[in-house]
C-alpha atoms as a PDB file:
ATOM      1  CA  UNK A   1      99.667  83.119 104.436  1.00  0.00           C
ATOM      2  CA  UNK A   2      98.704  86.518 104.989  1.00  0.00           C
ATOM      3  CA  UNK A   3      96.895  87.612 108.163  1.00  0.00           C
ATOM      4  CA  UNK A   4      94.641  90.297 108.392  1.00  0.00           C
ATOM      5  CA  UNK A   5      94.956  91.878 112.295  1.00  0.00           C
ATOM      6  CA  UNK A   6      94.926  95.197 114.177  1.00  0.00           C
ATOM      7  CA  UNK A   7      97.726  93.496 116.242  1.00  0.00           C
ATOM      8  CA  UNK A   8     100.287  93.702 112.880  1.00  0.00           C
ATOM      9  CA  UNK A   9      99.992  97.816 112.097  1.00  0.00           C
ATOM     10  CA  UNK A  10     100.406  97.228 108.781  1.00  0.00           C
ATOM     11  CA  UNK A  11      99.364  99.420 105.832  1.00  0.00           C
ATOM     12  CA  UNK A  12      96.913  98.141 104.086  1.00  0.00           C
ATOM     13  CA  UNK A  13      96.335  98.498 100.127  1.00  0.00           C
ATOM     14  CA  UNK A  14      93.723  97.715  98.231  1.00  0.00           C
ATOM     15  CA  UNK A  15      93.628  98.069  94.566  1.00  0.00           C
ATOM     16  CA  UNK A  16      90.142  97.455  93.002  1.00  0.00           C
ATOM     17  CA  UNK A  17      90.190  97.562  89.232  1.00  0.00           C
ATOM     18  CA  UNK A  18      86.771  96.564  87.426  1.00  0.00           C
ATOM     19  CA  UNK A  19      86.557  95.713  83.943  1.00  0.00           C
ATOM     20  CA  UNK A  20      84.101  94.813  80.965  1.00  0.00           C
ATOM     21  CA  UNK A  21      84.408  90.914  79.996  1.00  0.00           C
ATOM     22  CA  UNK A  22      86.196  87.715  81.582  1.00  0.00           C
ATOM     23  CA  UNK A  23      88.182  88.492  79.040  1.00  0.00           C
ATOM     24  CA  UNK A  24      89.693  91.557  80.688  1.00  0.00           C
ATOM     25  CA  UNK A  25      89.333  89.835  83.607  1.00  0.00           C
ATOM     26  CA  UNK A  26      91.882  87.144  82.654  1.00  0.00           C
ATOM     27  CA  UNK A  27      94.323  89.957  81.362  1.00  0.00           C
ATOM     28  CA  UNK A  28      94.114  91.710  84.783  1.00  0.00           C
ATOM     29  CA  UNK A  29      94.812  88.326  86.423  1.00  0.00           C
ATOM     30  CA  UNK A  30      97.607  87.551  84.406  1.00  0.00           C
ATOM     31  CA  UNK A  31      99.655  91.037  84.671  1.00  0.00           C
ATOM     32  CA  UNK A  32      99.032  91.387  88.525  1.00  0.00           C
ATOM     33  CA  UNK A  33      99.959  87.522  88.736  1.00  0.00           C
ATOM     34  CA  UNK A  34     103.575  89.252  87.223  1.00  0.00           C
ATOM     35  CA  UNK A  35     103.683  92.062  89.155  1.00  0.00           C
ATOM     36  CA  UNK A  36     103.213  89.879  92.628  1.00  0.00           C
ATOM     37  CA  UNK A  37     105.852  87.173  91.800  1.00  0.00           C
ATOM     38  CA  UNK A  38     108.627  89.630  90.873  1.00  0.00           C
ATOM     39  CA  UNK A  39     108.353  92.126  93.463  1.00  0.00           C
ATOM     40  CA  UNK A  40     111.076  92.916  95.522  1.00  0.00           C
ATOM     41  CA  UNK A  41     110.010  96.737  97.171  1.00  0.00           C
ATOM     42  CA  UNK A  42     111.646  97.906  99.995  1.00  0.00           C
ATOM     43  CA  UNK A  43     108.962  97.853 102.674  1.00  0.00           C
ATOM     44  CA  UNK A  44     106.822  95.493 100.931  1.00  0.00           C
ATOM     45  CA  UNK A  45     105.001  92.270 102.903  1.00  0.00           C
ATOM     46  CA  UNK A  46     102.565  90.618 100.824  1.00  0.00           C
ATOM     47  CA  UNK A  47     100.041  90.916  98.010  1.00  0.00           C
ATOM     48  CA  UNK A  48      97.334  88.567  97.428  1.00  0.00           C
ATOM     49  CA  UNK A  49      95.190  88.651  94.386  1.00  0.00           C
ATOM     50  CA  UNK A  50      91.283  88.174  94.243  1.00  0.00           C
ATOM     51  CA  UNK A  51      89.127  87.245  91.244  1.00  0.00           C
ATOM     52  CA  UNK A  52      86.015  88.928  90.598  1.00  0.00           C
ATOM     53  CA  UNK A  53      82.624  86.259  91.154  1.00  0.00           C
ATOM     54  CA  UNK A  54      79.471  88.660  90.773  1.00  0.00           C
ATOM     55  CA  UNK A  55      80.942  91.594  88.280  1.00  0.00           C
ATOM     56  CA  UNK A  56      84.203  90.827  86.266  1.00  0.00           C
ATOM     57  CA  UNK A  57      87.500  92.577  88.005  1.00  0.00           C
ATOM     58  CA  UNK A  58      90.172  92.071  90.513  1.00  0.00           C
ATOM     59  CA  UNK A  59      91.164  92.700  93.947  1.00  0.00           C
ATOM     60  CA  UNK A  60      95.049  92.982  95.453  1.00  0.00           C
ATOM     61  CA  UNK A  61      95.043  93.218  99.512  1.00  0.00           C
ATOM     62  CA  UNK A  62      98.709  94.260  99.802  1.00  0.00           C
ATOM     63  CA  UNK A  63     100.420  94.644 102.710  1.00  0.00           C
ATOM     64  CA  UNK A  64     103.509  97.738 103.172  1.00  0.00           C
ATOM     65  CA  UNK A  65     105.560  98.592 106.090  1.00  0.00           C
ATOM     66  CA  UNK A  66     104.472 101.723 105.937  1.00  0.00           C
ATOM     67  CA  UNK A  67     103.379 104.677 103.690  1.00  0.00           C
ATOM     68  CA  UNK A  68     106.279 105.755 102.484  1.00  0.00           C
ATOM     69  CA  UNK A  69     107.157 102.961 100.899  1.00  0.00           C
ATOM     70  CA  UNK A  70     104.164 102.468  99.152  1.00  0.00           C
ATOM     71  CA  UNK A  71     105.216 105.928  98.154  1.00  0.00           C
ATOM     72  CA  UNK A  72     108.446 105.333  96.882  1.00  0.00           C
ATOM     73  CA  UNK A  73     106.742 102.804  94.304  1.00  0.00           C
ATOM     74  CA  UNK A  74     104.234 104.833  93.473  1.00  0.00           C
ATOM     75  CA  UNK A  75     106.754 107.416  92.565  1.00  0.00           C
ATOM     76  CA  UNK A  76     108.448 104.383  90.700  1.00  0.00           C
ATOM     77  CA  UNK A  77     108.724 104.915  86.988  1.00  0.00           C
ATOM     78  CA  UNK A  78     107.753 101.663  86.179  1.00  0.00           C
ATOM     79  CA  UNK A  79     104.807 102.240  88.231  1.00  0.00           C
ATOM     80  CA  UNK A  80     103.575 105.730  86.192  1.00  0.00           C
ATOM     81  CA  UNK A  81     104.756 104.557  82.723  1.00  0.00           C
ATOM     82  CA  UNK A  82     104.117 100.670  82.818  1.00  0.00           C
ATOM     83  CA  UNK A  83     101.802  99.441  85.272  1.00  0.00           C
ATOM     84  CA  UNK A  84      99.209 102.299  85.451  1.00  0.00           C
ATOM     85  CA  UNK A  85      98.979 102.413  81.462  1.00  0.00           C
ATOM     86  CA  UNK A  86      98.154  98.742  81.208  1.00  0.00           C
ATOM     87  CA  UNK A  87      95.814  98.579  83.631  1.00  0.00           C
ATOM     88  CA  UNK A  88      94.247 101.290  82.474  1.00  0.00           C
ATOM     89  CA  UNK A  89      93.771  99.705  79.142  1.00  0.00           C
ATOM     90  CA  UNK A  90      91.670  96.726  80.371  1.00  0.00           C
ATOM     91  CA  UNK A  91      90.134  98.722  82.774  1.00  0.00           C
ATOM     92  CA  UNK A  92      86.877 100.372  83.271  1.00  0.00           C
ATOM     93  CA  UNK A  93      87.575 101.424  86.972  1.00  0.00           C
ATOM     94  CA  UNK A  94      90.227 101.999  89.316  1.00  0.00           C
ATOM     95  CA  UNK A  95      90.692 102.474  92.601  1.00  0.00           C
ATOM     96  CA  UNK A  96      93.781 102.277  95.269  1.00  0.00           C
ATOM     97  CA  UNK A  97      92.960 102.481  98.528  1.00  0.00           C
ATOM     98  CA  UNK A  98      95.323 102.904 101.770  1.00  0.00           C
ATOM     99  CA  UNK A  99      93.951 101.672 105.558  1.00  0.00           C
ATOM    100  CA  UNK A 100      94.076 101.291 108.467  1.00  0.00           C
ATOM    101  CA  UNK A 101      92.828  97.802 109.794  1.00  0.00           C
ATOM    102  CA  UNK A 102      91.034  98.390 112.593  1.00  0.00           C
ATOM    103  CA  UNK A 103      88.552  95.689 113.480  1.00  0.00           C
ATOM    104  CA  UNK A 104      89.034  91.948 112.441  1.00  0.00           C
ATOM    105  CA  UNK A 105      87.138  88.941 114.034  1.00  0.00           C
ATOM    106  CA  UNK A 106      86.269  85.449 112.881  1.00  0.00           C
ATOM    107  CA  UNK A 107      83.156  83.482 113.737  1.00  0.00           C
ATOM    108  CA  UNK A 108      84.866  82.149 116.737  1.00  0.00           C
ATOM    109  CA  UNK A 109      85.670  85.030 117.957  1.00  0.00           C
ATOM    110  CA  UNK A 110      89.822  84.870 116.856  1.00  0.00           C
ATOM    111  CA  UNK A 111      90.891  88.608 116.243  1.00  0.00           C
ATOM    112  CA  UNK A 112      93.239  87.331 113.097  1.00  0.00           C
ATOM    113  CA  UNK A 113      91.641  86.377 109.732  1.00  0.00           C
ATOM    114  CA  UNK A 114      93.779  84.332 107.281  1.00  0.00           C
ATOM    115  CA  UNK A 115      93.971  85.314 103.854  1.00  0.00           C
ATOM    116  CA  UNK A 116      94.677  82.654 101.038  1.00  0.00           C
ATOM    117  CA  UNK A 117      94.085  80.284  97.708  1.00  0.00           C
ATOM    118  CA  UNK A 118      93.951  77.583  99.924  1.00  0.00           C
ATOM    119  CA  UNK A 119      91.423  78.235 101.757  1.00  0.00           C
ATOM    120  CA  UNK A 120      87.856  78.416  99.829  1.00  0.00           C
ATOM    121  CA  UNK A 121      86.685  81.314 101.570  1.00  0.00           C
ATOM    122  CA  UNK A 122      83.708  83.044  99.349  1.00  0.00           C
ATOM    123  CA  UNK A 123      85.006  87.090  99.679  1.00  0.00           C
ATOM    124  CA  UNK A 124      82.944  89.863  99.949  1.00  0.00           C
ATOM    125  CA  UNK A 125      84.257  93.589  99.518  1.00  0.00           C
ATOM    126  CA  UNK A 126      82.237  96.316 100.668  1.00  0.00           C
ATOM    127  CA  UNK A 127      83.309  99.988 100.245  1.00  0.00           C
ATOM    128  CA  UNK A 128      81.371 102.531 101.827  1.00  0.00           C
ATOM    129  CA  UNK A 129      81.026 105.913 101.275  1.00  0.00           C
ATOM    130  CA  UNK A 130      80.800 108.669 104.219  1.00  0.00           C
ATOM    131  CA  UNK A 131      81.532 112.477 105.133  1.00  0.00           C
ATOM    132  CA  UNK A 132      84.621 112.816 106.893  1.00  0.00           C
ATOM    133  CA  UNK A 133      83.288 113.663 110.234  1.00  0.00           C
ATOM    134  CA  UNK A 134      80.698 111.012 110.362  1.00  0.00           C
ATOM    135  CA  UNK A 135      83.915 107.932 109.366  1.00  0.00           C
ATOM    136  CA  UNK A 136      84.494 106.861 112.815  1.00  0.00           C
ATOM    137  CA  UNK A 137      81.518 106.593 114.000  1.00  0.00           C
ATOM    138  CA  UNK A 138      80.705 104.051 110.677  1.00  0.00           C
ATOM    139  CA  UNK A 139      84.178 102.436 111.076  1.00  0.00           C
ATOM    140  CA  UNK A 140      82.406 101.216 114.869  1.00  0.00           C
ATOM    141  CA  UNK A 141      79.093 100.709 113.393  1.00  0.00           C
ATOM    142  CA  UNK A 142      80.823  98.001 110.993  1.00  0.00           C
ATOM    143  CA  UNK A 143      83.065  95.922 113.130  1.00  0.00           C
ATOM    144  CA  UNK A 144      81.665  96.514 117.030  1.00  0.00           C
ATOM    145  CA  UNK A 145      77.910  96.977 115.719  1.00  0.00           C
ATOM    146  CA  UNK A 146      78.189  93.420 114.126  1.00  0.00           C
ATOM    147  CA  UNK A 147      78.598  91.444 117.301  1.00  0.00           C
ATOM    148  CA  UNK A 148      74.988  89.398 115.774  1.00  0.00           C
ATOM    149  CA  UNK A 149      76.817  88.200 112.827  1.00  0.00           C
ATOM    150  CA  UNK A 150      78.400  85.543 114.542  1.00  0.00           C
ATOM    151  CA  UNK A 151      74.674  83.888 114.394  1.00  0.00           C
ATOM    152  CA  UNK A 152      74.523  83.938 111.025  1.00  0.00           C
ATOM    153  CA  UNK A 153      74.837  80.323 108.920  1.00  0.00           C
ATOM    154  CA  UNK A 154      77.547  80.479 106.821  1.00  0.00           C
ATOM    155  CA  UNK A 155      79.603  83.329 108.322  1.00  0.00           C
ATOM    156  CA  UNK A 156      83.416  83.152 108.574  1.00  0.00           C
ATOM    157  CA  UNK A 157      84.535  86.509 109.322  1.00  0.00           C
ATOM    158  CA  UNK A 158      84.916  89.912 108.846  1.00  0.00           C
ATOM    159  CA  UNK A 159      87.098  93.088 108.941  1.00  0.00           C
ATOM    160  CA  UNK A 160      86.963  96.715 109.335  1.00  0.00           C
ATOM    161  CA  UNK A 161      89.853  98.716 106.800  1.00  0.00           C
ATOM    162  CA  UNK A 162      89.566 102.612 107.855  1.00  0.00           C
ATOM    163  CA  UNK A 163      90.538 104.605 104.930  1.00  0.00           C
ATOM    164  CA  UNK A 164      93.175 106.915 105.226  1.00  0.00           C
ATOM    165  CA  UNK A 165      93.577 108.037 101.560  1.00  0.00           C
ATOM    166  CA  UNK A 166      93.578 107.155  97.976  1.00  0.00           C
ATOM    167  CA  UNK A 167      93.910 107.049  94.402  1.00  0.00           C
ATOM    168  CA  UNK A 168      90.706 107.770  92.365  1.00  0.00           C
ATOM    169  CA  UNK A 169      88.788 108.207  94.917  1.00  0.00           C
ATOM    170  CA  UNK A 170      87.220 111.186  96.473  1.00  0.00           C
ATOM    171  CA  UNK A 171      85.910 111.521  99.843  1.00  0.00           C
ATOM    172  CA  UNK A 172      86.296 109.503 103.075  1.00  0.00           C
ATOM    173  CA  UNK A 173      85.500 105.542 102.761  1.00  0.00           C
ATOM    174  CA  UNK A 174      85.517 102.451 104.596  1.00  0.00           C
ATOM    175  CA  UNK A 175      85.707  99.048 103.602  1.00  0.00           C
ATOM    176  CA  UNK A 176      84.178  95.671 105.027  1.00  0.00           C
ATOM    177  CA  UNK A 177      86.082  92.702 104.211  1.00  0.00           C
ATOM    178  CA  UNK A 178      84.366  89.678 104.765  1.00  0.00           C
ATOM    179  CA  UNK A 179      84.572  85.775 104.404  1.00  0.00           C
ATOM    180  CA  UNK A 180      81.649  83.123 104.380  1.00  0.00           C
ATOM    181  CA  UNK A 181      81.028  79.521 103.559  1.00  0.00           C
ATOM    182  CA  UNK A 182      79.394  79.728 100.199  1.00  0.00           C
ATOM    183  CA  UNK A 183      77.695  81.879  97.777  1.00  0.00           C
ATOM    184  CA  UNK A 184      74.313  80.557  98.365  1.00  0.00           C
ATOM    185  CA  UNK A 185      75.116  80.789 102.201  1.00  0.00           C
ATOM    186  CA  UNK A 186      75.740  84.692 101.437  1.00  0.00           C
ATOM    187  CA  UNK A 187      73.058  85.130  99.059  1.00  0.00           C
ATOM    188  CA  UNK A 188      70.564  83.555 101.833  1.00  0.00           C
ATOM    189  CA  UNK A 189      72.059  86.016 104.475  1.00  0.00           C
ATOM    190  CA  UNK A 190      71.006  88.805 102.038  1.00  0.00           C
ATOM    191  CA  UNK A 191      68.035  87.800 100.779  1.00  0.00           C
ATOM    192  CA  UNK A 192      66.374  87.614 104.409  1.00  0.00           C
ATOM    193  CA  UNK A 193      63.375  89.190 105.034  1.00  0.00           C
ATOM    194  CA  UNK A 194      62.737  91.895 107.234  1.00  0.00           C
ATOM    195  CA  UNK A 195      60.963  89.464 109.601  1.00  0.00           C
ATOM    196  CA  UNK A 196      63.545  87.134 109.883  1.00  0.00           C
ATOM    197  CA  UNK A 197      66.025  89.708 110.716  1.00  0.00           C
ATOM    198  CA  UNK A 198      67.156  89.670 114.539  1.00  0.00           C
ATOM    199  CA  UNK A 199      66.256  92.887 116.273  1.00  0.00           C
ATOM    200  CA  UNK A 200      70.278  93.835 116.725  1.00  0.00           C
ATOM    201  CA  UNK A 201      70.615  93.120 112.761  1.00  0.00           C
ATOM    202  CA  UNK A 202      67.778  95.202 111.727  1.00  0.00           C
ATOM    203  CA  UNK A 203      69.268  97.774 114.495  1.00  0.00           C
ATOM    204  CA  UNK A 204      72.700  97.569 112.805  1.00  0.00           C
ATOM    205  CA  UNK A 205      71.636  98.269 109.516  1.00  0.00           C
ATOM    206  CA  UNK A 206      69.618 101.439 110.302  1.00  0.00           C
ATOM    207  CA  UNK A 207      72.509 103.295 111.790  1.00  0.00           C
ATOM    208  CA  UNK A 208      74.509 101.947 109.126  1.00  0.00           C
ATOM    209  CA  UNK A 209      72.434 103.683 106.495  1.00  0.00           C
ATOM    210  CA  UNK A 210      71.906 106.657 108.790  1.00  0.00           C
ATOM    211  CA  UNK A 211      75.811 106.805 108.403  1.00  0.00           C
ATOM    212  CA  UNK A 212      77.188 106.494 104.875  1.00  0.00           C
ATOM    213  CA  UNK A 213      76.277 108.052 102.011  1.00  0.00           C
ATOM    214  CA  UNK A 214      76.498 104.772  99.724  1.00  0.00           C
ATOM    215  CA  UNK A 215      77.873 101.379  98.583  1.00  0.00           C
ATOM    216  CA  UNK A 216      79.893  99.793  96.323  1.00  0.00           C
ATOM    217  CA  UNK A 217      80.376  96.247  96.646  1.00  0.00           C
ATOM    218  CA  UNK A 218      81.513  92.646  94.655  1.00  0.00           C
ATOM    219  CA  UNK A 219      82.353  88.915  95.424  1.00  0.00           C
ATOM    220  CA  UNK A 220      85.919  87.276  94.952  1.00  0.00           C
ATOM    221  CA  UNK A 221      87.753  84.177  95.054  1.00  0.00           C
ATOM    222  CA  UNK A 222      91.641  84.274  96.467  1.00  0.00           C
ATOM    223  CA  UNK A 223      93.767  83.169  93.577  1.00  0.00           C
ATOM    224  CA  UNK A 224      97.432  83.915  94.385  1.00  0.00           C
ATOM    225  CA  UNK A 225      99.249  85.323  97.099  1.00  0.00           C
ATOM    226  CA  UNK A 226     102.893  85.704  97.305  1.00  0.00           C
ATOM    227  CA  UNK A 227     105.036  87.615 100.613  1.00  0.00           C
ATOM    228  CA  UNK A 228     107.985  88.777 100.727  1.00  0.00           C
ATOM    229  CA  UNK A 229     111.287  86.052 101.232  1.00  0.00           C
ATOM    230  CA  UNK A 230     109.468  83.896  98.984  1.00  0.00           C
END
């Protein structure tokens, strides 16, 4: 299965299309489902493909070699003038975004997360928006500053990707990748009030919002993963 880790020095994709219906949704499932089992790119490791829970869409947490083979397929003509054109179609969003992993920690305390459909993990991706010279400083804030998470019912794990660059996106970003027991155990971590907050939490989340300069974020379900060899 794959592993997210700091210890692997992997690049890290992460293609985040949104769409309209379930409808779409299905569609997007089904054509990256296609695209996982039959690739066979130099430099590739793995791709594993999330379901959209909260707002219909799809994740793929792909793993390259390095960035110039992501490159090459990018510069891949079926990549321009089949894959982008059909996503597009079903799409109402896109966004492909290259990291750096660079903070990864499970509730007890393991520095590798695993990554699959057979685990029942309840995933959370965050993307957060910041100016370029404030990134590393939120990059710490997320994975360090979260030391009190641990605490939390329901908690699994979580990961820091720095971004390095990306398609359709402007501006520097980060992303939180996180795992927990249930949806009602996350919704109850969210909906906590202020006073039931521990001081380090509350703490957290100030310099947080000090720090970016916004927020996107859904919930997924790991549906298919595939690496290379297989």
């Amino acid at each position: 299965m794959p592993i997210i880790s700091t210890e692997d020095h992997y690049l890290t994709v992460l293609n985040l299309f949104t769409t309209d219906t379930p409808q779409h949704q299905d569609q997007l499932l089904t054509e990256m489902g296609k695209i996982v089992d039959s690739a066979a790119y130099e430099g590739w490791i793995s791709s594993t493909v999330h379901a959209g829970q909260d707002t219909p869409g799809t994740a793929n947490l792909i793993q390259w070699r390095s960035g110039e083979d992501l490159q090459k397929r990018y510069a891949g003509e079926e990549f321009k003038h089949r894959t982008l054109p059909v996503f597009r179609e079903i799409t109402t969003d896109i966004r492909l975004l290259q990291n750096e992993i660079v903070f990864s920690r499970t509730r007890g305390g393991q520095p590798r997360v695993e990554v699959s459909p057979e685990r029942d993990d309840y995933t959370v991706i965050e993307v957060h928006r910041v100016a370029q010279g404030d990134q590393d400083e939120l990059v710490k804030a997320l994975g360090e500053g979260q030391d009190w998470l641990a605490a939390v019912p329901g908690y699994r794990s979580h990961s820091v990707f720095k971004g390095l660059r990306a398609m359709f996106v402007e501006g520097a970003f980060a992303v939180v990748y996180s795992q927990w027991d249930s949806k009602d155990s996350y919704d109850a971590y969210q909906q906590a009030p202020a006073a039931a907050r521990s001081a380090a939490r509350r703490a957290g989340e100030e310099r947080i919002a000090r720090l970016h300069t916004g927020c996107d974020a859904n919930t997924y379900r790991v549906v298919h993963t595939r690496a290379a060899g297989q």
